[in-house]
Protein backbone atom coordinates (compact mmCIF):
# COMPACT_ATOMS: atom_id res chain seq x y z
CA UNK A 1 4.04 -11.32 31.99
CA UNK A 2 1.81 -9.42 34.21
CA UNK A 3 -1.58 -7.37 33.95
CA UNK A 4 0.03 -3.92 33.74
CA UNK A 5 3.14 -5.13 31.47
CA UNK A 6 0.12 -6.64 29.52
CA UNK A 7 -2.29 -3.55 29.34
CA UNK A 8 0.44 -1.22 28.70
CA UNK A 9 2.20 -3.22 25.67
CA UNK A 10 -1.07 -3.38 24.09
CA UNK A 11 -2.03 0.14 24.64
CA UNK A 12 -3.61 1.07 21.41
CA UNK A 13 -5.70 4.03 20.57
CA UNK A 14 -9.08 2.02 21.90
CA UNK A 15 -11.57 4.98 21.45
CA UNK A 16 -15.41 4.69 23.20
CA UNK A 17 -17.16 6.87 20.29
CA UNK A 18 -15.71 5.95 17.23
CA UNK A 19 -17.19 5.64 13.78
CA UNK A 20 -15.85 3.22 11.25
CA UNK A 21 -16.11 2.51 7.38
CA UNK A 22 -18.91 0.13 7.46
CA UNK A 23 -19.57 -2.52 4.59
CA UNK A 24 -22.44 -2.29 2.61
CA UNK A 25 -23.23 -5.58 4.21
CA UNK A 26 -23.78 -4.20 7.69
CA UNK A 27 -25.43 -1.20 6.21
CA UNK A 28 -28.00 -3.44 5.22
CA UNK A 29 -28.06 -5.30 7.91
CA UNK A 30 -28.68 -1.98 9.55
CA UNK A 31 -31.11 -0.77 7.70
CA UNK A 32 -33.32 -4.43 7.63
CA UNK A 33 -33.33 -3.93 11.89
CA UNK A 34 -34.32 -0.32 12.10
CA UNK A 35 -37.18 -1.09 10.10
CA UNK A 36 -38.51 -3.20 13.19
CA UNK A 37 -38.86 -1.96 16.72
CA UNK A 38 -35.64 -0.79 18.31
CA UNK A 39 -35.22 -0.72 21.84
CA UNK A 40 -34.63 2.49 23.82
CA UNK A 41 -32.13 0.74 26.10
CA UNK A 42 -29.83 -2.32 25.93
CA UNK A 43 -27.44 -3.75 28.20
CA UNK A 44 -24.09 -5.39 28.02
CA UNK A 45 -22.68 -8.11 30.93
CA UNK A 46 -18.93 -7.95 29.74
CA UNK A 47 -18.55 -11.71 30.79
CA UNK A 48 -16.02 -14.80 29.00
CA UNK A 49 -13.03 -12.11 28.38
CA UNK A 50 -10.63 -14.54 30.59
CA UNK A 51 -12.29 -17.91 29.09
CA UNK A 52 -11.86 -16.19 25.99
CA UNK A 53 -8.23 -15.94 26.66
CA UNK A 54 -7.32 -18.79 28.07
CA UNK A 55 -8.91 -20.54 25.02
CA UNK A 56 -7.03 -18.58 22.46
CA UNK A 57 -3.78 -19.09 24.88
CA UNK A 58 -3.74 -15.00 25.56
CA UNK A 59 -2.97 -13.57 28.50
CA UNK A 60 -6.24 -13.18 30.92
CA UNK A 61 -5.24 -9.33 30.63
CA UNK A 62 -5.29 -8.86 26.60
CA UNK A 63 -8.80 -10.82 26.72
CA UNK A 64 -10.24 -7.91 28.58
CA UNK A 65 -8.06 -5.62 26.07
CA UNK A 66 -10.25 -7.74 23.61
CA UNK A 67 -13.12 -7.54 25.34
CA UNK A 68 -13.19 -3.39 25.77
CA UNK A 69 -12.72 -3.77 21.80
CA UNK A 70 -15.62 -5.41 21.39
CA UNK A 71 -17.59 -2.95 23.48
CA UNK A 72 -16.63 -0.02 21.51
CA UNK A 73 -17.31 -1.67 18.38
CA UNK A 74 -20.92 -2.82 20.14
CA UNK A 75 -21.43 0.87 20.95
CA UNK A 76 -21.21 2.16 17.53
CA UNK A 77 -23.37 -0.67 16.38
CA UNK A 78 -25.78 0.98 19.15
CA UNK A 79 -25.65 3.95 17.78
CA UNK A 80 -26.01 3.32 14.41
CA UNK A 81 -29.57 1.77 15.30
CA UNK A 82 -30.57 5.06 16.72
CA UNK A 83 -30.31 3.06 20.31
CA UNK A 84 -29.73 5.96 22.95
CA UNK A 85 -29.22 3.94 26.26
CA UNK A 86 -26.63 1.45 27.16
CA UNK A 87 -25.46 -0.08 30.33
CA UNK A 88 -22.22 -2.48 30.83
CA UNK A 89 -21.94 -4.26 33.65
CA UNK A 90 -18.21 -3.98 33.48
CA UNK A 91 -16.71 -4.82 37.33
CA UNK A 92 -18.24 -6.36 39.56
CA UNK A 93 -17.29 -6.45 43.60
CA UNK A 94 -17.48 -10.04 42.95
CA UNK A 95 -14.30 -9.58 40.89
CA UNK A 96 -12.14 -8.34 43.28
CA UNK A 97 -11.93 -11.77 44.72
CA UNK A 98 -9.47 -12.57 41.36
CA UNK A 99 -5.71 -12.24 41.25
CA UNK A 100 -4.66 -9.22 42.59
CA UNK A 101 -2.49 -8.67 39.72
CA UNK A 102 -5.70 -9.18 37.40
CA UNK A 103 -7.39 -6.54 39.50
CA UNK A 104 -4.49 -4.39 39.01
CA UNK A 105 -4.60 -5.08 35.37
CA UNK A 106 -8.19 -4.56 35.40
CA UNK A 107 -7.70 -0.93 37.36
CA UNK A 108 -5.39 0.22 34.73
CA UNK A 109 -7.15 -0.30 32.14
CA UNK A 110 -10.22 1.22 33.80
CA UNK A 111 -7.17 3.81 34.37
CA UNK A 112 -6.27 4.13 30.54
CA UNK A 113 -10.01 3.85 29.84
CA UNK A 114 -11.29 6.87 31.46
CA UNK A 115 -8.11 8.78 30.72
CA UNK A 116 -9.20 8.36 26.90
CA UNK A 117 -12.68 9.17 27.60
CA UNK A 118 -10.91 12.79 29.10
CA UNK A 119 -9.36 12.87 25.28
CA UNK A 120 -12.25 12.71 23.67
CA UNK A 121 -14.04 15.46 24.70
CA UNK A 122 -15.28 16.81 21.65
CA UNK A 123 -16.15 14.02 20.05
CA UNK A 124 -18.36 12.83 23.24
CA UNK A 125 -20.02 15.98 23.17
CA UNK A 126 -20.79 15.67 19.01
CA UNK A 127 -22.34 12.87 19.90
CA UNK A 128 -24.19 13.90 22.77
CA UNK A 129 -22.95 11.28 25.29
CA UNK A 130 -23.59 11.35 29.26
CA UNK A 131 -21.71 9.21 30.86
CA UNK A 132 -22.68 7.57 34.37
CA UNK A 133 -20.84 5.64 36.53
CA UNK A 134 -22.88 3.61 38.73
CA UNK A 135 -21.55 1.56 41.81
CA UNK A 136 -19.57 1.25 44.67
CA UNK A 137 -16.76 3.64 43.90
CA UNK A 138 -15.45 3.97 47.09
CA UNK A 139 -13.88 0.61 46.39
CA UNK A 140 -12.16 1.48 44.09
CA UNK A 141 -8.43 2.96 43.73
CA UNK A 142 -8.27 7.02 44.87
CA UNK A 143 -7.30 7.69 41.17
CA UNK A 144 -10.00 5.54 39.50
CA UNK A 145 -12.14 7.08 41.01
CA UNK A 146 -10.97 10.50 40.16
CA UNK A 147 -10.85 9.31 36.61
CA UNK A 148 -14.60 8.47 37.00
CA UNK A 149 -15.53 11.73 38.37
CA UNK A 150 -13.52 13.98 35.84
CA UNK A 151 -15.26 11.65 32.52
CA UNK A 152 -18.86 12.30 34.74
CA UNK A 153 -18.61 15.86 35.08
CA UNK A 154 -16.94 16.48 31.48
CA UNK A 155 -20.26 15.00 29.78
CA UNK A 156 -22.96 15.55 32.41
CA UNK A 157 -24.36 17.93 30.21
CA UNK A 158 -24.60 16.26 27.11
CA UNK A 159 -28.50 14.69 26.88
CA UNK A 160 -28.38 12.77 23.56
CA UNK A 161 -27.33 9.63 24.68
CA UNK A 162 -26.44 7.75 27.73
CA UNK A 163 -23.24 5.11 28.59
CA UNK A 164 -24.23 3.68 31.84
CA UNK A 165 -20.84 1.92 33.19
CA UNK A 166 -21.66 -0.47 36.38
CA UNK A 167 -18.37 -0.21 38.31
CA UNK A 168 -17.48 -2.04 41.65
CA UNK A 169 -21.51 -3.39 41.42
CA UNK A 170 -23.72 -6.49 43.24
CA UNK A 171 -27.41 -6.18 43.05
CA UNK A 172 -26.81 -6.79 46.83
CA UNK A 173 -25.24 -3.96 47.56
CA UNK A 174 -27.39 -1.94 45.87
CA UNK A 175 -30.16 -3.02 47.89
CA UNK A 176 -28.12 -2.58 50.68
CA UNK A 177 -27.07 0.61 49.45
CA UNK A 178 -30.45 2.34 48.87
CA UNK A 179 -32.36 0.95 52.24
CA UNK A 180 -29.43 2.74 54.29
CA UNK A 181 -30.65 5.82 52.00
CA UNK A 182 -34.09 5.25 52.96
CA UNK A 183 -32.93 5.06 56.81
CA UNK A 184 -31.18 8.31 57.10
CA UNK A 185 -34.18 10.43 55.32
CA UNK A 186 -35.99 8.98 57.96
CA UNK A 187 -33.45 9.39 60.53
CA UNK A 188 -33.16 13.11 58.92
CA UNK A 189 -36.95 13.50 58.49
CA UNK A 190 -36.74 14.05 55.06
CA UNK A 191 -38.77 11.17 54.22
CA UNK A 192 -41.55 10.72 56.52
CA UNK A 193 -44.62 8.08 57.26
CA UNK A 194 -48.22 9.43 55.97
């Protein structure tokens, strides 16, 4: 079966903000960690989705299905603790070097991902969620990154919280990225020598 056959069977409503009936264990549990110092800002490396399913003999596709899941339920755990910053390092350029059809699969869901972010307008905004996507976009498929732009704007004004999503990312090209920066505003005199 392929990626997008994959993706699209298991298509379920996967929501980013979501709040579920917790047990009174993790209430506890809860409770027990905010009295300790919580951090501001925690990130996520969303790494062992295909080990995950080739050890549970799923296809590489629903382990990233899996793997969004347990994101989402990571995120409300996140917020629940009162912490306001998170960043997933979700794609990296490195991983366009898989399958193509596990790239595909991967751009679809980023596809479905981003559409359902568009859905969820309100709820992003009771929350107070500002999304950012941070990256190499231009790598990405014209309608990903049209996706991206439309679930930017729609919560660039909300100042509660922040989702930081590393997209099409290498520290590398960062680097890369911001001393070409620092070489036009010198080029363009906007950043000068003292």
């Amino acid at each position: 079966m392929s990626a997008n056959l994959t993706i699209k069977t298991f298509r379920k409503e996967m929501s980013w903000v979501r709040k579920t009936e917790q047990s009174w264990v993790h209430r506890l549990c809860q409770q027990v960690l905010k009295c300790g110092p919580v951090p501001k800002h925690v990130a996520f490396i969303m790494d062992g989705n295909r080990r995950f399913a080739v050890k549970n003999s799923l296809e590489r596709a629903e382990g990233h299905i899996m793997g969004f899941e347990k994101l989402a339920k990571a995120l409300e755990w996140c917020s629940n603790l009162g912490i306001m910053e998170v960043t997933v390092y979700a794609f990296s350029i490195e991983n366009f070097k898989r399958s193509k059809d596990e790239v595909d699969g991967l751009m679809e869901l980023a596809r479905q991902k981003f559409a359902k972010l568009l859905q969820e307008k309100e709820n992003l905004d009771k929350h107070g969620v500002c999304i950012r996507v941070l990256g190499n976009l231009n790598l990405l498929p014209h309608d990903v990154q049209v996706a991206v732009a439309n679930a930017v704007n729609l919560t660039k004004h909300n100042a509660r919280a922040v989702l930081n999503v590393c997209f099409a990312y290498t520290s590398r090209d960062e680097i890369c990225s911001a001393m070409r920066d620092v070489a036009h505003g010198v080029e363009q005199g906007i950043i000068r020598d003292r």
